[in-house]
C-alpha atoms as a PDB file:
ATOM      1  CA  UNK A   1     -21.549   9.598 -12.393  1.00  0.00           C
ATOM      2  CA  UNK A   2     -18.110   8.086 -12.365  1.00  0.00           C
ATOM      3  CA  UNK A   3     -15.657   9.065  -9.349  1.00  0.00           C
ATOM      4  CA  UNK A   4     -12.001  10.166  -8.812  1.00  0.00           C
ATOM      5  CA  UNK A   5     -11.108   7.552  -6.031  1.00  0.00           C
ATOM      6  CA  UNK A   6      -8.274   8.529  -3.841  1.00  0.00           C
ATOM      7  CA  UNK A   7      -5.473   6.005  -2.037  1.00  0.00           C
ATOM      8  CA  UNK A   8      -6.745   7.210   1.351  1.00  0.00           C
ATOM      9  CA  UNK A   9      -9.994   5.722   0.123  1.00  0.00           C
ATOM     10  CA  UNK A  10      -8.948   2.691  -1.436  1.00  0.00           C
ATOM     11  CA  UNK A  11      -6.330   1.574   1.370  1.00  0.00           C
ATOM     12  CA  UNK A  12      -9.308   1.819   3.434  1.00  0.00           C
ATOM     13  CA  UNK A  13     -11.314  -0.295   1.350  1.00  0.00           C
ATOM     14  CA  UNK A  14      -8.709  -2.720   1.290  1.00  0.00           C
ATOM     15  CA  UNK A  15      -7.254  -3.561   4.671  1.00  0.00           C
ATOM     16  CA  UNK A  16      -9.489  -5.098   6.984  1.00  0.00           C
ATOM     17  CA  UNK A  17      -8.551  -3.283  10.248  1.00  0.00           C
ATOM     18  CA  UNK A  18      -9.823  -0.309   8.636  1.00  0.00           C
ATOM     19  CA  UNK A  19     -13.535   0.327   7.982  1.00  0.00           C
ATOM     20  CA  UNK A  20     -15.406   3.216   6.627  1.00  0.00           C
ATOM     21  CA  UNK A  21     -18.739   3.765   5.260  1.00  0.00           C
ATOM     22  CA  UNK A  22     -17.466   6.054   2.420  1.00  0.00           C
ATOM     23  CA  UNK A  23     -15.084   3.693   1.368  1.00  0.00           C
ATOM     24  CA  UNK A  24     -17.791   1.230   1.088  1.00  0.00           C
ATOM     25  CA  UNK A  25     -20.184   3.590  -0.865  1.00  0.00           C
ATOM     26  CA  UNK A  26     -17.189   4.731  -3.327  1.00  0.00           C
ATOM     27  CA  UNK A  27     -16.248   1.442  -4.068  1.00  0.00           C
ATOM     28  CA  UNK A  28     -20.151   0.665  -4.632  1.00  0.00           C
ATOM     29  CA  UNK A  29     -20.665   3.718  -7.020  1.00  0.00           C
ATOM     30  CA  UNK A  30     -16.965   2.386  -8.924  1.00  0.00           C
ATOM     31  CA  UNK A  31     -18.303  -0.513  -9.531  1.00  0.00           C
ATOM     32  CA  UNK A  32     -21.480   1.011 -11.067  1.00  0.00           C
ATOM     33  CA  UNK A  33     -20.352   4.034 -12.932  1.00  0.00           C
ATOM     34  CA  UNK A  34     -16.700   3.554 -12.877  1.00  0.00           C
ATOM     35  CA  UNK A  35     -13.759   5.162 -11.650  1.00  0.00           C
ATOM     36  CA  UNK A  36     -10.403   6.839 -12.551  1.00  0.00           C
ATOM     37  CA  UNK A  37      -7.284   8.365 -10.383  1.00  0.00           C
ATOM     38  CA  UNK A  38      -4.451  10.260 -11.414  1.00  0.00           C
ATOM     39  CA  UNK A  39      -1.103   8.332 -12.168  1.00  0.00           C
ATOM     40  CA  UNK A  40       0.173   9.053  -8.569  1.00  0.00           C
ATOM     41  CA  UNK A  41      -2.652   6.546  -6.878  1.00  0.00           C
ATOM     42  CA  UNK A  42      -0.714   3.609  -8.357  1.00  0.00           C
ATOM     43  CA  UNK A  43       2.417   4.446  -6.837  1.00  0.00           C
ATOM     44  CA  UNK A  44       0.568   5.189  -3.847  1.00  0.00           C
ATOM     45  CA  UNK A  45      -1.586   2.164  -3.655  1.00  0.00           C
ATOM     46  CA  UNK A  46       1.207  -0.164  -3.792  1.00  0.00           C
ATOM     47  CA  UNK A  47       3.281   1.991  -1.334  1.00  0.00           C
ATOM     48  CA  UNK A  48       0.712   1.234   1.083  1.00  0.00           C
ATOM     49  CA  UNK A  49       0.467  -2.401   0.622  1.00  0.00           C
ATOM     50  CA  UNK A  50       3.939  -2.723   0.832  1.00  0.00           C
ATOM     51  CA  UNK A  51       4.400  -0.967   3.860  1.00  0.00           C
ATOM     52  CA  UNK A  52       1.242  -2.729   5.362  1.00  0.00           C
ATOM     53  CA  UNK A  53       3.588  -6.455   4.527  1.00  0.00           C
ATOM     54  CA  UNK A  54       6.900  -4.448   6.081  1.00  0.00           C
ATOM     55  CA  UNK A  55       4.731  -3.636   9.351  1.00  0.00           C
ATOM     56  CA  UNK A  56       3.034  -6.874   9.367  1.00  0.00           C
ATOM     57  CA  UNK A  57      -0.340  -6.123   8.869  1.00  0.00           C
ATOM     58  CA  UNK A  58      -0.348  -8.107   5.696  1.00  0.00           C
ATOM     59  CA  UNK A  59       1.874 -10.980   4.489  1.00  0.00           C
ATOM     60  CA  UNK A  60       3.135 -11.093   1.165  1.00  0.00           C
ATOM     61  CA  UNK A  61       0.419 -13.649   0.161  1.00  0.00           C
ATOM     62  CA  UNK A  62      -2.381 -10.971   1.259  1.00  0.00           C
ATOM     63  CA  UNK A  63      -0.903  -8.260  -0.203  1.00  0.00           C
ATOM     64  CA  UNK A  64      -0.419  -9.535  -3.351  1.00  0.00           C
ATOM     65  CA  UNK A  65      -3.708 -11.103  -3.460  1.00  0.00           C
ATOM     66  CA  UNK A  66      -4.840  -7.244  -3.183  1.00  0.00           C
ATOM     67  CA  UNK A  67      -2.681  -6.365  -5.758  1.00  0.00           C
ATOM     68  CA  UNK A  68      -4.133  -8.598  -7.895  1.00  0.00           C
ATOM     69  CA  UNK A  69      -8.116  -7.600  -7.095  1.00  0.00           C
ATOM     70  CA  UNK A  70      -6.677  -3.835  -7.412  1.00  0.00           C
ATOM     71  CA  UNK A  71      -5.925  -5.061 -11.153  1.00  0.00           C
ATOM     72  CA  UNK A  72      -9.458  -6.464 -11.602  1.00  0.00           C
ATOM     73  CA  UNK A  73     -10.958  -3.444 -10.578  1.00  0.00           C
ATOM     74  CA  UNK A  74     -10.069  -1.612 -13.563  1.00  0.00           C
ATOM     75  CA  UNK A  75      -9.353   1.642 -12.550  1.00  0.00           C
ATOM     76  CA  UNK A  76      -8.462   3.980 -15.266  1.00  0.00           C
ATOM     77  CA  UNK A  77      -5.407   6.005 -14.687  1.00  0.00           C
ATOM     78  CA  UNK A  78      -5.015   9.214 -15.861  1.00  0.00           C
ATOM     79  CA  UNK A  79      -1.918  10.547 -17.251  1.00  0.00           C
ATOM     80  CA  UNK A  80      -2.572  14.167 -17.754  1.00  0.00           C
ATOM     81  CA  UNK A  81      -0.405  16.173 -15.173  1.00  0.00           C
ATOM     82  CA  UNK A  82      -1.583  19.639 -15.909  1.00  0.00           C
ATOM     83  CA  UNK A  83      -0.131  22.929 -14.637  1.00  0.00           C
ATOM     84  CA  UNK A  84      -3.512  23.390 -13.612  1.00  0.00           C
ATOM     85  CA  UNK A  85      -2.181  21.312 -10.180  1.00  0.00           C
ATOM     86  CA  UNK A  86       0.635  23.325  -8.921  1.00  0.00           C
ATOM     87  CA  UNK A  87      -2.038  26.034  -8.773  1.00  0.00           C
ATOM     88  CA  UNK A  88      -4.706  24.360  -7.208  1.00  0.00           C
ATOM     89  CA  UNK A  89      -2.038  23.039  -4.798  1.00  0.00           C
ATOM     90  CA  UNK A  90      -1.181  27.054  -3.742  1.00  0.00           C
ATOM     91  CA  UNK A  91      -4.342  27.724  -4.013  1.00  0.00           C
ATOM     92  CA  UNK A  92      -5.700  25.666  -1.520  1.00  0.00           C
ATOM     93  CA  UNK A  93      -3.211  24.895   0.374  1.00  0.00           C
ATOM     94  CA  UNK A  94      -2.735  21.391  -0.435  1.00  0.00           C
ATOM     95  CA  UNK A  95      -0.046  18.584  -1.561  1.00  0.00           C
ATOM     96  CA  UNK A  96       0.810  18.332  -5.132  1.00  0.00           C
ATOM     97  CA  UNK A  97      -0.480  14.710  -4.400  1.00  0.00           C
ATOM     98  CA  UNK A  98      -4.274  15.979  -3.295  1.00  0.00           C
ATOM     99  CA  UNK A  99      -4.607  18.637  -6.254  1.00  0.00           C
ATOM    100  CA  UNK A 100      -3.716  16.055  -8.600  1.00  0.00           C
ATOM    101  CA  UNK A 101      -7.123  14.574  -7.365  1.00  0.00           C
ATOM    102  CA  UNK A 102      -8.605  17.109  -7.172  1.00  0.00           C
ATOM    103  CA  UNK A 103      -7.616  18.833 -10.359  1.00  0.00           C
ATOM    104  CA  UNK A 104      -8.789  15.473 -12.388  1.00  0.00           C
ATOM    105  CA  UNK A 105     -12.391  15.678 -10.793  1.00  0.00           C
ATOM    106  CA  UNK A 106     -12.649  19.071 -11.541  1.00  0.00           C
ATOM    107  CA  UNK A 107     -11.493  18.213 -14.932  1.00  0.00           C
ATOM    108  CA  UNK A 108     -13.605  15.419 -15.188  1.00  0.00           C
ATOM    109  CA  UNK A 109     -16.429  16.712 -13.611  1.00  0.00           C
ATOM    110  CA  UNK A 110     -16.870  13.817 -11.066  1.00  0.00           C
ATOM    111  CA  UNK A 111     -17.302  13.325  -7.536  1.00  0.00           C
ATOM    112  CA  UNK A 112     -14.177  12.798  -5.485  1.00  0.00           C
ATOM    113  CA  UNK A 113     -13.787   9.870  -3.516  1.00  0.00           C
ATOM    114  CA  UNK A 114     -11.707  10.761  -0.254  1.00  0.00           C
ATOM    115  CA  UNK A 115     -11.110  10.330   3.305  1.00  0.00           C
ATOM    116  CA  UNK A 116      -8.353  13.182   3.897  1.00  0.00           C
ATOM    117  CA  UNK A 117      -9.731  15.781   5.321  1.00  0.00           C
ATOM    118  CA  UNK A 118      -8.193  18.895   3.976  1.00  0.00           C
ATOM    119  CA  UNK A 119      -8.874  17.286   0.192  1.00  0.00           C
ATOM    120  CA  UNK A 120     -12.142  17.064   1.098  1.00  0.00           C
ATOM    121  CA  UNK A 121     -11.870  20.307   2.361  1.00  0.00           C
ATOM    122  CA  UNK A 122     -10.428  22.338  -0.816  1.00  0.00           C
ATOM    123  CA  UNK A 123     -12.609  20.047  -2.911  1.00  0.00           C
ATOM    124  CA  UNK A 124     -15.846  21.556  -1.457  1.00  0.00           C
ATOM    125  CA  UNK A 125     -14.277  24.726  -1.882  1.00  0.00           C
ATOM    126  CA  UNK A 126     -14.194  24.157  -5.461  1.00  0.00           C
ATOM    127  CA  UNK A 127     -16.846  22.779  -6.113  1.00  0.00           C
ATOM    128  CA  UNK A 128     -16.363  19.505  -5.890  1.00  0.00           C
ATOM    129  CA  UNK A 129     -19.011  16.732  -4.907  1.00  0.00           C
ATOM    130  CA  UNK A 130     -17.478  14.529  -2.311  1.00  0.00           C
ATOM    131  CA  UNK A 131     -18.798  10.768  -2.068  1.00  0.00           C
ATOM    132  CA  UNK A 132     -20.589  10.387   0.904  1.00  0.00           C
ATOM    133  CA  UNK A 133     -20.604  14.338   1.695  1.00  0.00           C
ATOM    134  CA  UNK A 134     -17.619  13.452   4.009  1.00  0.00           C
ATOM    135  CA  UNK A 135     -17.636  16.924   4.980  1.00  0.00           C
END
């Protein structure tokens, strides 16, 4: 089954002083059966790189080397923003960032890559397998 894999996930994947076993499994299971994340992740992604460079855990040459490998990965983006994620967002009490994860999972009906807890949290509550049962 293909996955809906977070930034918190894939930063983690990424940067070297940060290691996690879920990361490794969701980008195992991406590789297999694919993966896709909602049009906020790229924004996100790069964010995160680019503050890594400003804060001089990367240097430009690293980051953009990651940049690059983020582009081989082929991740599809989604670009559906349904109303469906405000609600989800009250619902749970979540950012309008996490529903639009979660929202494309439950859409999708895939497991959700993610090392924030409180997604992982609502995303149980809904039903939502989590990669790695993080929690």
């Amino acid at each position: 089954m293909a996955l809906v894999l977070d930034a918190s996930t894939m930063i983690a994947f990424l940067l070297a002083d940060e290691t996690s076993p879920v990361a490794e499994e969701a980008m195992r299971v991406a590789e297999a059966e694919g993966a896709v994340a909602p049009v906020i992740w790229w924004y996100e992604i790069r964010n995160a790189l680019v503050v890594s460079q400003r804060r001089r855990r990367l240097s430009k040459s690293e980051a953009d080397t990651l940049l690059e490998a983020i582009v081989r990965l082929r991740i599809e983006i989604d670009r559906d923003t349904p109303e469906t994620i405000v609600h989800l967002a009250r619902k749970r009490a979540i950012t309008i960032y996490d529903a639009a994860y979660l929202e494309l999972a439950l859409r999708r009906e895939h497991l959700l890559a993610t090392l924030d807890a409180d997604l992982a949290r609502a995303a149980t509550a809904e039903g939502v397998g989590i990669v790695g049962a993080l929690r």
